[in-house]
Protein backbone atom coordinates (compact mmCIF):
# COMPACT_ATOMS: atom_id res chain seq x y z
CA UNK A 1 -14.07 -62.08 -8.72
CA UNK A 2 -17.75 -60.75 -9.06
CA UNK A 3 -18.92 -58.39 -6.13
CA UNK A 4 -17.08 -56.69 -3.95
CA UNK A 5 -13.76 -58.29 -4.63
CA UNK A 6 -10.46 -57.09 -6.77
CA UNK A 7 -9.31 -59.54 -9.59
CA UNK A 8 -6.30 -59.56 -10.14
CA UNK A 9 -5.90 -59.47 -14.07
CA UNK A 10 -1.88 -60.87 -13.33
CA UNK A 11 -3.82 -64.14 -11.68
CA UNK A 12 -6.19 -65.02 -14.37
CA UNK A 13 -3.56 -65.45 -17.19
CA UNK A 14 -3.81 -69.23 -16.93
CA UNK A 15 -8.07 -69.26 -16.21
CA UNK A 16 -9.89 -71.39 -18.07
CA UNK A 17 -12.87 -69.67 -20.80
CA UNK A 18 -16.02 -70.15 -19.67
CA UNK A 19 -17.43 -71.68 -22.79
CA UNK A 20 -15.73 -73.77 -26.06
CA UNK A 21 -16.17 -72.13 -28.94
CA UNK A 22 -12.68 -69.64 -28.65
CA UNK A 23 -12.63 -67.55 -31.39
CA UNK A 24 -15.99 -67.93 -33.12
CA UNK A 25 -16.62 -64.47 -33.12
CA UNK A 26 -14.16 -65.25 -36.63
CA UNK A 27 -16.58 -67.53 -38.19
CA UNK A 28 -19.18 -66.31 -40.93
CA UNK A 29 -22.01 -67.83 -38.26
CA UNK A 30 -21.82 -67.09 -34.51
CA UNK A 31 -22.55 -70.85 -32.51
CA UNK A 32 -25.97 -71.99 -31.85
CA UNK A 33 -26.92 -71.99 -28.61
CA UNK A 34 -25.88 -68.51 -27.23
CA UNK A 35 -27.64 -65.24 -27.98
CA UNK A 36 -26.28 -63.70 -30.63
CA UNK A 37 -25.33 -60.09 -31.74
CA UNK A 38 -24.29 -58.09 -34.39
CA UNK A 39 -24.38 -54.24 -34.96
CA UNK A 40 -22.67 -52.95 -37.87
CA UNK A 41 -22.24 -48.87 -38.83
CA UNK A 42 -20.23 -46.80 -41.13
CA UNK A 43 -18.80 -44.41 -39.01
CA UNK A 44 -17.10 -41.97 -41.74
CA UNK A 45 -14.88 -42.62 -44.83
CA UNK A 46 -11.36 -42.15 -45.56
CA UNK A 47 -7.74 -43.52 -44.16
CA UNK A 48 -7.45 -40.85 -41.65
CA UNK A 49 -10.92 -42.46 -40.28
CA UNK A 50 -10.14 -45.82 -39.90
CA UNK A 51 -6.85 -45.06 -38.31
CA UNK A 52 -8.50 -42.53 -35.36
CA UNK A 53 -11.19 -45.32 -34.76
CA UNK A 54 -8.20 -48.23 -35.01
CA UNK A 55 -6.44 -46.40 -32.64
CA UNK A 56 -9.48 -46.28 -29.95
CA UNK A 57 -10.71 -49.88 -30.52
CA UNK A 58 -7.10 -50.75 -29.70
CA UNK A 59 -6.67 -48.53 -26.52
CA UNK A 60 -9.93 -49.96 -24.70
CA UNK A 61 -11.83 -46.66 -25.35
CA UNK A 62 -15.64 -48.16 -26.19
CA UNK A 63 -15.16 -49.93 -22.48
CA UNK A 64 -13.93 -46.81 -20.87
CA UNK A 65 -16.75 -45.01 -22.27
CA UNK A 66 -19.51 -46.89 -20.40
CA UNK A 67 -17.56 -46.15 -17.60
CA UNK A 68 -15.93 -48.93 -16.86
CA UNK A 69 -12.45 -49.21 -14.87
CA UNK A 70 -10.10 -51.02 -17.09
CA UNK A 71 -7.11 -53.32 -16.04
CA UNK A 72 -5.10 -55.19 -18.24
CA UNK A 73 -2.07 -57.09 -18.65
CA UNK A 74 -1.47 -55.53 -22.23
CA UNK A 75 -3.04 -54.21 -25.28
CA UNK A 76 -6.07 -55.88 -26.62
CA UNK A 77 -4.01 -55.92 -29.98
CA UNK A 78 -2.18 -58.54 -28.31
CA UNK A 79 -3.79 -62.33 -27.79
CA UNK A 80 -3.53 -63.40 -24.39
CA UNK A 81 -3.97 -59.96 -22.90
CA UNK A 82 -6.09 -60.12 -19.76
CA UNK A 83 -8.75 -57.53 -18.73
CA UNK A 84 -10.60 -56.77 -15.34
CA UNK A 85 -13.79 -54.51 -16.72
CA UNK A 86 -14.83 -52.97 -13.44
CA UNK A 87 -18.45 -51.45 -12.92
CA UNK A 88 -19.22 -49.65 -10.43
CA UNK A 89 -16.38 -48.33 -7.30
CA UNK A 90 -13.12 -49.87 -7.59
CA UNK A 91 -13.27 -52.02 -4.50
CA UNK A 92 -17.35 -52.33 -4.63
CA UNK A 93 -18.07 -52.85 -8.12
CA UNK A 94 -18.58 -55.97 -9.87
CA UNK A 95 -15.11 -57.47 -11.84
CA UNK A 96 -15.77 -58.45 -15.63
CA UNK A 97 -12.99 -60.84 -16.63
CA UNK A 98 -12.09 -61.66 -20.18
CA UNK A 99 -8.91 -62.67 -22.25
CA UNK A 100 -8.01 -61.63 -25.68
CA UNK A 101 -8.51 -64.34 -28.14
CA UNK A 102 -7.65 -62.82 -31.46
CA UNK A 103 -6.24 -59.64 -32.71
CA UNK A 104 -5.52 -58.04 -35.77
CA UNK A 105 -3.66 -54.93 -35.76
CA UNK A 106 -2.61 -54.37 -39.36
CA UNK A 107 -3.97 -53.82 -42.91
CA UNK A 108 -7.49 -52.61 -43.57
CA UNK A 109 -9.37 -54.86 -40.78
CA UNK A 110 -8.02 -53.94 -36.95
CA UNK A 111 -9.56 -55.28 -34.04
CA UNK A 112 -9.94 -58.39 -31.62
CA UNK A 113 -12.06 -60.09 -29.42
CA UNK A 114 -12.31 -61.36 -25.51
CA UNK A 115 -13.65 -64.12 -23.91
CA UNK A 116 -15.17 -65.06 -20.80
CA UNK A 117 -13.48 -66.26 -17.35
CA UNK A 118 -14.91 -67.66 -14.77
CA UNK A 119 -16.54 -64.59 -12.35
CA UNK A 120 -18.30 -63.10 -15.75
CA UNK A 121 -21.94 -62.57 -15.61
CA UNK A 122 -22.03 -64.02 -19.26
CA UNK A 123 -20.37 -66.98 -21.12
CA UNK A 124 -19.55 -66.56 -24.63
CA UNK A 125 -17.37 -63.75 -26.73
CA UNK A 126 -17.29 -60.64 -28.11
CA UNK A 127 -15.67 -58.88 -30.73
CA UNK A 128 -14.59 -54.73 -31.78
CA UNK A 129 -13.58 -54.83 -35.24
CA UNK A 130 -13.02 -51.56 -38.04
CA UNK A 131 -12.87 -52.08 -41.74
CA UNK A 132 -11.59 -49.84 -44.15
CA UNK A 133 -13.69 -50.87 -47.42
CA UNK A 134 -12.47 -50.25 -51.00
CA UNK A 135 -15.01 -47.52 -51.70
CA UNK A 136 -13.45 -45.85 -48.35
CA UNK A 137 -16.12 -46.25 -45.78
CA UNK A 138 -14.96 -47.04 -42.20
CA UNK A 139 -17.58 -49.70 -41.09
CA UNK A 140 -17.57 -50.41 -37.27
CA UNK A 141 -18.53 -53.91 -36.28
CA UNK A 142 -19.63 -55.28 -32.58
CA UNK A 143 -20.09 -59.49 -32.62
CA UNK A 144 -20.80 -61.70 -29.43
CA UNK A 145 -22.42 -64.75 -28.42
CA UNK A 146 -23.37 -64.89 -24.77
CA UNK A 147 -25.47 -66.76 -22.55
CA UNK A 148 -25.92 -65.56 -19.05
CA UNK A 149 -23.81 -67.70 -16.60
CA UNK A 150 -23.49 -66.20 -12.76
CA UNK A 151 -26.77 -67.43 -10.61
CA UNK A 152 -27.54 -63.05 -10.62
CA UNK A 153 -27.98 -62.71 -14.17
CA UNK A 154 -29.82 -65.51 -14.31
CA UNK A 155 -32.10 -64.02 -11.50
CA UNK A 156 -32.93 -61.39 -13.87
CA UNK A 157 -32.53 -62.01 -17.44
CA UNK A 158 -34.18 -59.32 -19.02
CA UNK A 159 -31.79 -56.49 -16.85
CA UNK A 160 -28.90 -58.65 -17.86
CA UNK A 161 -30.11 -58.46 -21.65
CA UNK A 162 -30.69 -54.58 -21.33
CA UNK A 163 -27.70 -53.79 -20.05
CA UNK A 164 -26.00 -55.34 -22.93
CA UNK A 165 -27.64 -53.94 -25.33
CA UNK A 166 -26.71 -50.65 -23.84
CA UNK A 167 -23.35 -51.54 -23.65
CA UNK A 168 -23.20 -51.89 -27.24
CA UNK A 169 -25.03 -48.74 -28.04
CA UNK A 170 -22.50 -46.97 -26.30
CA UNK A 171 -19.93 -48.43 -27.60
CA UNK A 172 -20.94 -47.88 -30.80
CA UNK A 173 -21.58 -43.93 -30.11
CA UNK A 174 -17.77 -43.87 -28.99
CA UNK A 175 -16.09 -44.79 -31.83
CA UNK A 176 -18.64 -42.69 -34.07
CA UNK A 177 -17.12 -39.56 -31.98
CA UNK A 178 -13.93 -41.43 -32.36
CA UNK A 179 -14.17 -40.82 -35.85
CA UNK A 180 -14.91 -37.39 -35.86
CA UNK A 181 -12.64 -35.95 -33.12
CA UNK A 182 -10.30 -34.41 -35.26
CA UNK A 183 -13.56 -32.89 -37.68
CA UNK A 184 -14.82 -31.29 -34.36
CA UNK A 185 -11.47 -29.53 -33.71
CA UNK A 186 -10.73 -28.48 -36.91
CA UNK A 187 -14.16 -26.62 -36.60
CA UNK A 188 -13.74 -24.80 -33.07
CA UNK A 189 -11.82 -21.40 -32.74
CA UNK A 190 -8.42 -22.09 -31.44
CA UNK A 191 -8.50 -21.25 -27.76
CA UNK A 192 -11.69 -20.90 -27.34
CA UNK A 193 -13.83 -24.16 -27.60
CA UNK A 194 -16.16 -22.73 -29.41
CA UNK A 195 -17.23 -23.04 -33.14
């Protein structure tokens, strides 16, 4: 794992997490001793909505659209599902390994969260979550405690930190266009691409 090597995400099904607290991206308070992080956006209204941006938390799109290489065991709608986030070139990028904790893939809340195995830059969890609200807003939430854990993001904190934060902003920006896909079609000329 890490550098210049291929994880297998078959092999890692039995890996221990890199930290304790599985599944406290569920709790009302994220644990003390991470960094924590929460962004939260309404991303449109209606059922139509929640289901497009459902659908994309639940087929890896916000990881894809960083441009990261995706391998997985599964679905992240199912717990247990292993993932192999790869940045970079397939054989000479650096392999993100995580593990689905939770999942929730019915009703008005749909989403889930990973956790960290060992060859992760960080330690801790994050979680992808869309909530259809009773006014019918489609709120988009983003939760994770980390700490930095390999010896080279700890070498350079505040990249590590950026980086994240980046992450998240662009994650966030994919399931807003998520949400509007179909608006943007249903505005263009057919055949033509253009509005």
């Amino acid at each position: 794992m890490g550098l210049f090597r291929a994880a297998s995400p078959e092999g890692l099904r039995d890996a221990p997490f890199t930290y304790a607290e599985v599944g406290a991206t569920r709790a009302p308070e994220l644990p003390a001793g991470y960094l924590p992080g929460e962004s939260t956006e309404v991303v449109g209204s209606g059922r139509e909505t929640f289901e497009r941006v459902a659908a994309a938390i639940l087929d890896w799109t916000p990881q894809r659209s960083v441009g990261l290489r995706v391998r997985a065991t599964g679905s992240p709608g199912e717990v247990g599902t292993v993932v192999v986030l790869t940045a970079g070139l397939p054989r000479f990028g650096y392999d993100i390994p995580c593990r689905v904790v939770w999942a929730s893939t019915t009703g008005d809340e749909r989403g889930y969260a990973y956790g960290t195995l060992p060859g992760h830059p960080e330690s801790g969890e994050e979680c992808f979550t869309v909530r259809l609200t009773d006014a019918g807003d489609v709120v988009v939430s983003i939760r994770v405690f980390s700490r930095l854990a390999t010896p080279a993001a700890r070498l350079l904190p505040p990249v590590a930190r950026f980086v994240q934060g980046l992450a998240t902003r662009r994650y966030l920006s994919s399931l807003r266009r998520a949400a509007t896909a179909d608006a943007i079609r249903s505005t263009r000329s057919p055949g033509t691409g253009e509005r």
